[in-house]
Protein backbone atom coordinates (compact mmCIF):
# COMPACT_ATOMS: atom_id res chain seq x y z
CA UNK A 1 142.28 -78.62 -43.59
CA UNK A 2 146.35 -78.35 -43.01
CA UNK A 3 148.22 -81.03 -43.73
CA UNK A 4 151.31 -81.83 -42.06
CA UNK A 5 153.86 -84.72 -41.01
CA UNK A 6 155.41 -84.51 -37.64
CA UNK A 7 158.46 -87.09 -37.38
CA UNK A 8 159.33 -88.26 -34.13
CA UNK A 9 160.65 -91.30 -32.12
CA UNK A 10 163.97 -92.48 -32.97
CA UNK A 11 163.80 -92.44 -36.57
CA UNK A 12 161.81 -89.29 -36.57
CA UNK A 13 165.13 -87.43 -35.62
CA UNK A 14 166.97 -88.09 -38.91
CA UNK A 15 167.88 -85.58 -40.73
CA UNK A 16 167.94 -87.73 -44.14
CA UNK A 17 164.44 -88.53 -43.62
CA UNK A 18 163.24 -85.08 -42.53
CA UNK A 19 165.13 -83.84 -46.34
CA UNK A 20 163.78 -86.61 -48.16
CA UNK A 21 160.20 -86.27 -47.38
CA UNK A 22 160.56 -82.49 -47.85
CA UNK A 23 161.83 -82.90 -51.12
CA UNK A 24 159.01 -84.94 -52.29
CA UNK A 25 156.49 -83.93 -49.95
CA UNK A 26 154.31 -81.91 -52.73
CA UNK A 27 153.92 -78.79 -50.37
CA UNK A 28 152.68 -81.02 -46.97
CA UNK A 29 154.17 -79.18 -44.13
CA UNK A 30 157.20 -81.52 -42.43
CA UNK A 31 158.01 -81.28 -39.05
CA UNK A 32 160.89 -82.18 -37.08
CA UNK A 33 160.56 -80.82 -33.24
CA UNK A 34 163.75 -80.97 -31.00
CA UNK A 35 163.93 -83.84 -29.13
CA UNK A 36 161.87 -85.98 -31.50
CA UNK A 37 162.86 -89.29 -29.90
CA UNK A 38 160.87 -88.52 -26.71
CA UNK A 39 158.14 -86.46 -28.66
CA UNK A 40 155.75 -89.50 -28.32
CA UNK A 41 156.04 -89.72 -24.60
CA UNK A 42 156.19 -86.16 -23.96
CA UNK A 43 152.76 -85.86 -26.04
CA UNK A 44 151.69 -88.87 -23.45
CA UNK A 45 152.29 -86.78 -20.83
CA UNK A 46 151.03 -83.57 -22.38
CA UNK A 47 147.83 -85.76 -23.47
CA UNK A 48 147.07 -87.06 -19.86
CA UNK A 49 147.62 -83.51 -17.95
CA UNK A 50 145.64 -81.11 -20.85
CA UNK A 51 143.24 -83.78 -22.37
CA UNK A 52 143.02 -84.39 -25.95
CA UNK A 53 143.52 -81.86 -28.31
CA UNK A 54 143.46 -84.24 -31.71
CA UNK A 55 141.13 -83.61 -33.69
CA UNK A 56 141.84 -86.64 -35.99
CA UNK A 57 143.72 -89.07 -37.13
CA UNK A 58 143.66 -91.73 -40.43
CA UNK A 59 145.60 -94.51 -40.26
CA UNK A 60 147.26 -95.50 -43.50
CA UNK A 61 148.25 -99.07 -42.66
CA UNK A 62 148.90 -101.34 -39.52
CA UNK A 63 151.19 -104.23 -38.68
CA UNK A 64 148.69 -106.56 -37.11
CA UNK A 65 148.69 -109.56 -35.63
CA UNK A 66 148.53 -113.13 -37.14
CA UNK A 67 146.94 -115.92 -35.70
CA UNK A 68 146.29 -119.68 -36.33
CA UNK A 69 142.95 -120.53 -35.73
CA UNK A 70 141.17 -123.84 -36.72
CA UNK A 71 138.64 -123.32 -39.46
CA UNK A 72 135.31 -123.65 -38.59
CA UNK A 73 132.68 -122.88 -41.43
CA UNK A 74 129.70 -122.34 -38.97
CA UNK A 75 132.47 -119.17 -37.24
CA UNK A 76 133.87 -118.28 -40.49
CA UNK A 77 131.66 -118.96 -43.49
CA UNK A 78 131.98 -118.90 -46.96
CA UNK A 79 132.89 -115.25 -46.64
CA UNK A 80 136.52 -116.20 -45.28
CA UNK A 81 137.78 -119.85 -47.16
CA UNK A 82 140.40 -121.89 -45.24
CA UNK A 83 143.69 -121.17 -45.74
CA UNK A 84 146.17 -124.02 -45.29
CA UNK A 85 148.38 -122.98 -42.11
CA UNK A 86 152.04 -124.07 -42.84
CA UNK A 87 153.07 -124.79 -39.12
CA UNK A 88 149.90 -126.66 -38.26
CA UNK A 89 149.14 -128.46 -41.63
CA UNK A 90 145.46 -127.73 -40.63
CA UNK A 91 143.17 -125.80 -42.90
C-alpha cells in the first residue's frame, strides 16, 4: 500500500509545512494540490456527485468533546472511577 500526505485547508497551503514534512517525511509521498484551502470542500463536492472513492482512512488522534456528567456507579462502574469535576465540585 502507498503512503501519502495530502495537505489542504488553510494551513495545508504553506509552503513551510509542505518543506518540513518533506524533509523528514522518510520517503511518504507529500502532497500539496493548488488551491489547497478549498481542497476539502471541493472533495465534498467531488464526493457527493462521483460517490466514494476512499478506500480508507486511520485516524491518528481526535479532539473530542468533554463533558460533566454526575457519577453514577450503577452507569459507570468500577471500570471508569469518579473524577472530581473542578467547575461542579461533584465527583
Amino acid at each position: 500500500m502507498e503512503q501519502a500526505i495530502i495537505l489542504v485547508g488553510g494551513l495545508g497551503a504553506s509552503e513551510y509545512l509542505f518543506k518540513c514534512l518533506e524533509v523528514s517525511s522518510d520517503g511518504i509521498q507529500i502532497m500539496q494540490p493548488p488551491n489547497a484551502w478549498s481542497a476539502v470542500v471541493r472533495g465534498a463536492v467531488y464526493r457527493g456527485q462521483e460517490g466514494n472513492q476512499v478506500e480508507g482512512c486511520i485516524s491518528r488522534c481526535n479532539h473530542g468533546t468533554k463533558i460533566r456528567e454526575p457519577f453514577d456507579p450503577k452507569i459507570h462502574g468500577a471500570e471508569f472511577p469518579p473524577m472530581l469535576c473542578d467547575f461542579d465540585e461533584e465527583w
